[in-house]
C-alpha atoms as a PDB file:
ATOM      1  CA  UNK A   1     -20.880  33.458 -26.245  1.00  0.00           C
ATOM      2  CA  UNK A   2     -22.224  30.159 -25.239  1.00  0.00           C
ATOM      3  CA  UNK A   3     -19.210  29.728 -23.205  1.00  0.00           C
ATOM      4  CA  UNK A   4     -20.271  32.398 -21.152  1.00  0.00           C
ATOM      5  CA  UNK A   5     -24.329  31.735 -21.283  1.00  0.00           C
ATOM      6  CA  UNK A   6     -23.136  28.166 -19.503  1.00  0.00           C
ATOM      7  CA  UNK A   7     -20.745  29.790 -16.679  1.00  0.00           C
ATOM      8  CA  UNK A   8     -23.489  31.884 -15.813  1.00  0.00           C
ATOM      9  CA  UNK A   9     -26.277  29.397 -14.774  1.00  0.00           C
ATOM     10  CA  UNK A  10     -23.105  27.309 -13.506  1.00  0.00           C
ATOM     11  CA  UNK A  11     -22.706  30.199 -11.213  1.00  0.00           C
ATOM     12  CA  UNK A  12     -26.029  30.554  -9.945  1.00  0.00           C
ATOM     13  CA  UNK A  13     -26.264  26.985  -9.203  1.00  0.00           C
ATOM     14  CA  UNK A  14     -22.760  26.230  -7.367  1.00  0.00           C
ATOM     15  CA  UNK A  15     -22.943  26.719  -3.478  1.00  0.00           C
ATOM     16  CA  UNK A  16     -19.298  26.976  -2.777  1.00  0.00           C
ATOM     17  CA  UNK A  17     -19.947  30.412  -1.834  1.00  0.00           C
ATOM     18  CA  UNK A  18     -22.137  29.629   1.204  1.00  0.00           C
ATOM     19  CA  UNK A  19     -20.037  26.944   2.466  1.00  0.00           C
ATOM     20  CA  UNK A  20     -16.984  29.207   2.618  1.00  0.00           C
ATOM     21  CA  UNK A  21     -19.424  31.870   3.925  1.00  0.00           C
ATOM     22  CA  UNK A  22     -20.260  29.297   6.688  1.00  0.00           C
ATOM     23  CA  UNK A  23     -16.681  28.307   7.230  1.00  0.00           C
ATOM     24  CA  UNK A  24     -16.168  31.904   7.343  1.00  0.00           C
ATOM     25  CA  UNK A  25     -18.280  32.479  10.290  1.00  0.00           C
ATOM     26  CA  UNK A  26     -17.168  29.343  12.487  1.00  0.00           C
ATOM     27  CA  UNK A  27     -13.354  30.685  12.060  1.00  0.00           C
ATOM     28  CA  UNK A  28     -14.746  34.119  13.308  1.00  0.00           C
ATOM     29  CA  UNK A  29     -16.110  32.294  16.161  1.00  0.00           C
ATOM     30  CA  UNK A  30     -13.536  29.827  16.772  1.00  0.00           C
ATOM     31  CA  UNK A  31     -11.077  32.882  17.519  1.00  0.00           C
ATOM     32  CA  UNK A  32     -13.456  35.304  19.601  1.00  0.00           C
ATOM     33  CA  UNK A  33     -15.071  32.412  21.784  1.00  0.00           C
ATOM     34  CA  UNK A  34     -12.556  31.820  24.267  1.00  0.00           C
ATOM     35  CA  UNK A  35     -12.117  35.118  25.305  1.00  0.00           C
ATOM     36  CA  UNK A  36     -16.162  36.150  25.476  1.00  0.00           C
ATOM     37  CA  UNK A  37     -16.247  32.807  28.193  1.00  0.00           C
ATOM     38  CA  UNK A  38     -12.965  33.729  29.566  1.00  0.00           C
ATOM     39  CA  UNK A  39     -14.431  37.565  29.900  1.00  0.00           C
ATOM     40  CA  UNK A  40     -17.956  36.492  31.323  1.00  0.00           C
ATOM     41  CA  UNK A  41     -17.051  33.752  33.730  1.00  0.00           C
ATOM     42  CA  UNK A  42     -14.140  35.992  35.584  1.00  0.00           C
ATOM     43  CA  UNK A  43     -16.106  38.868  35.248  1.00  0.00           C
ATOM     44  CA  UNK A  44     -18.996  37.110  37.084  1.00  0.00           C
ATOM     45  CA  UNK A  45     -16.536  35.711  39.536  1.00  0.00           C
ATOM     46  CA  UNK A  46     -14.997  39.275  40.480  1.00  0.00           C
ATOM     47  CA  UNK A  47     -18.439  40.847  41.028  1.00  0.00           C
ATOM     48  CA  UNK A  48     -19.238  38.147  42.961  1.00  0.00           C
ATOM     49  CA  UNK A  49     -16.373  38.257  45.215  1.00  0.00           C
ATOM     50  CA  UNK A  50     -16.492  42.335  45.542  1.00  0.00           C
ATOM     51  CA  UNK A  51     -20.133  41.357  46.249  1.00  0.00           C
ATOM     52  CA  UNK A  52     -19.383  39.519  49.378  1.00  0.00           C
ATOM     53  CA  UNK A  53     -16.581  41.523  50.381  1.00  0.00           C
ATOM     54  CA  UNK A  54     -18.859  44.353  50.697  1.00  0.00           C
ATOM     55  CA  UNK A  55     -21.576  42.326  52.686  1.00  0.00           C
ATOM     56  CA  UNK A  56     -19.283  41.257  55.274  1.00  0.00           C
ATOM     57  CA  UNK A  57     -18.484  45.106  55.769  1.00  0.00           C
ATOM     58  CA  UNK A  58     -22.226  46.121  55.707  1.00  0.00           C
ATOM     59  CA  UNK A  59     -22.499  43.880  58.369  1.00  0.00           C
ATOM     60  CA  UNK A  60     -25.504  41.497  56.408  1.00  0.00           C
ATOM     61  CA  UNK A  61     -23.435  38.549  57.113  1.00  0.00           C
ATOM     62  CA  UNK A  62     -19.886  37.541  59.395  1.00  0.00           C
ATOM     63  CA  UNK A  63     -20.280  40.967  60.890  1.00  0.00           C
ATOM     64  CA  UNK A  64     -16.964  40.348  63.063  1.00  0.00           C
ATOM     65  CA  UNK A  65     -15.256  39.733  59.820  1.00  0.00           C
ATOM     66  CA  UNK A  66     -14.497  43.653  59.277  1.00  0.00           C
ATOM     67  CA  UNK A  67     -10.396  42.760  57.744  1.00  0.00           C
ATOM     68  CA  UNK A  68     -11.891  39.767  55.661  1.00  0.00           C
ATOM     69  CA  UNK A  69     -14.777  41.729  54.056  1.00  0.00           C
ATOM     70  CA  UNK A  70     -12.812  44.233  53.038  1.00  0.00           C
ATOM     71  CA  UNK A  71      -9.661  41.802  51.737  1.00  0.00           C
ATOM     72  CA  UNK A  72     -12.457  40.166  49.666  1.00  0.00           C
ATOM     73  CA  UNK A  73     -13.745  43.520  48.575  1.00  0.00           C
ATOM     74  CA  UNK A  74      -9.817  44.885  47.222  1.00  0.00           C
ATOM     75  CA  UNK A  75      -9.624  41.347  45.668  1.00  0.00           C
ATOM     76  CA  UNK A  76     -12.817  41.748  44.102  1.00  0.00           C
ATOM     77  CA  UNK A  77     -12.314  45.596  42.016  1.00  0.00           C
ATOM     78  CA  UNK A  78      -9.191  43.996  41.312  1.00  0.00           C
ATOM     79  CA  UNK A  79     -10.236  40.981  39.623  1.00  0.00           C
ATOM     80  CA  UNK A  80     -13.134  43.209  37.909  1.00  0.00           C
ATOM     81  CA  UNK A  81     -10.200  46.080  37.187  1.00  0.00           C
ATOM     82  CA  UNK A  82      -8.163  43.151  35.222  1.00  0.00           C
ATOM     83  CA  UNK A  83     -10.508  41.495  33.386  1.00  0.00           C
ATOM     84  CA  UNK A  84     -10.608  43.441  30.187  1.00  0.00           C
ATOM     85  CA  UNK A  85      -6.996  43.519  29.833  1.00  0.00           C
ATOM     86  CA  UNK A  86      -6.697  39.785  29.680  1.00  0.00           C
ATOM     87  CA  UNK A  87      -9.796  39.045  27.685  1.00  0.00           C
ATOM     88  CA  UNK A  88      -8.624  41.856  24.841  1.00  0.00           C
ATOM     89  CA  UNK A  89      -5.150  39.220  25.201  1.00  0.00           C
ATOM     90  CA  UNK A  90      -7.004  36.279  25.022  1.00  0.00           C
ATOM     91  CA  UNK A  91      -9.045  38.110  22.239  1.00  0.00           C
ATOM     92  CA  UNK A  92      -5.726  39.111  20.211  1.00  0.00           C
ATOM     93  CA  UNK A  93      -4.321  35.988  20.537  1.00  0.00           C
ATOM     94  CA  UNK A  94      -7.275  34.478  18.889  1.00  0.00           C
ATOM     95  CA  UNK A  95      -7.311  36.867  15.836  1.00  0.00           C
ATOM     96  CA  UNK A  96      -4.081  35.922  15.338  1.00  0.00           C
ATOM     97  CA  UNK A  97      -3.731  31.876  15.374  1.00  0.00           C
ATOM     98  CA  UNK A  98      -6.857  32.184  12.911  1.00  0.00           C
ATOM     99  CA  UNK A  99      -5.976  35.135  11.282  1.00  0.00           C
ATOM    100  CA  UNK A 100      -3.880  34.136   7.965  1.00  0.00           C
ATOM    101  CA  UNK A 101      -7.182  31.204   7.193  1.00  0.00           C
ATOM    102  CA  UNK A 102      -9.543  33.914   7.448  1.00  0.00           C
ATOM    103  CA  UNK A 103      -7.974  36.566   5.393  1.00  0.00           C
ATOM    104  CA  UNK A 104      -7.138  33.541   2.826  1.00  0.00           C
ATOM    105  CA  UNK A 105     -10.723  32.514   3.090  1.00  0.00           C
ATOM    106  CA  UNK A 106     -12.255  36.111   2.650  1.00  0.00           C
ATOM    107  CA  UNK A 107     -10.273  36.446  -0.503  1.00  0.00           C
ATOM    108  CA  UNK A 108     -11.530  33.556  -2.077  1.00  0.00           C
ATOM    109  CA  UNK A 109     -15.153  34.426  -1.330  1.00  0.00           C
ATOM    110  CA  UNK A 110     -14.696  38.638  -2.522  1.00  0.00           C
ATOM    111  CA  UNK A 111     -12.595  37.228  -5.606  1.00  0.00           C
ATOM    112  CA  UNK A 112     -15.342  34.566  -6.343  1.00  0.00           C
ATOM    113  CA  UNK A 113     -18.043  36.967  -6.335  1.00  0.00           C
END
C-alpha cells in the first residue's frame, strides 16, 4: 500500500509527460512544415503570375503584349491548378519519414497516462 501511496506523488511530480508532449508537437511540425511553405510560396507565385498575365491583356500595362499576357495568364491557372497536388505529396511524404517516431512516441505518452 505504501508502494503505491509513493508512485502516486512520484507521478504527479515527474514531467516526462510534457517533454514527450513537446517532442510530440515539434515532430508534428517537423513533417507538415515543408509542405505549408512549399504550398504558400508557389501558391503566391502562381497568383502572381496569372495576375500579370491578365494585366497585360486588360491592357493596364505592355498593352502590345496581347500573346505574352495571355502565355503568362495559362502559366499562371496552371501553376495555381498544380499546387495542391504537390503540396498533399510533399505533405505525405512528410507523414511518412516521421511517421513510425510519432506513433512510437504517442504510445508512450497514452500508455504512460
Amino acid at each position: 500500500m505504501e508502494n503505491k501511496i509513493v508512485e502516486n506523488i512520484k507521478k504527479d511530480y515527474e514531467i516526462k509527460d510534457e517533454k514527450d508532449i513537446n517532442k510530440l508537437k515539434k515532430l508534428d511540425k517537423k513533417a507538415k512544415l515543408p509542405s505549408i511553405i512549399f504550398g504558400y510560396t508557389f501558391g503566391i507565385i502562381g497568383a502572381l503570375t496569372l495576375g500579370f498575365g491578365m494585366s497585360i491583356i486588360m491592357g493596364s500595362i505592355f498593352s502590345d503584349y496581347l500573346i505574352l499576357g495571355y502565355s503568362l495568364g495559362v502559366l499562371g491557372l496552371l501553376l495555381v491548378a498544380i499546387n495542391y497536388p504537390i503540396y498533399k505529396a510533399i505533405y505525405n511524404r512528410g507523414k511518412n519519414k516521421y511517421r513510425n517516431e510519432i506513433l512510437e512516441l504517442s504510445n508512450i505518452i497514452l500508455e504512460s497516462k
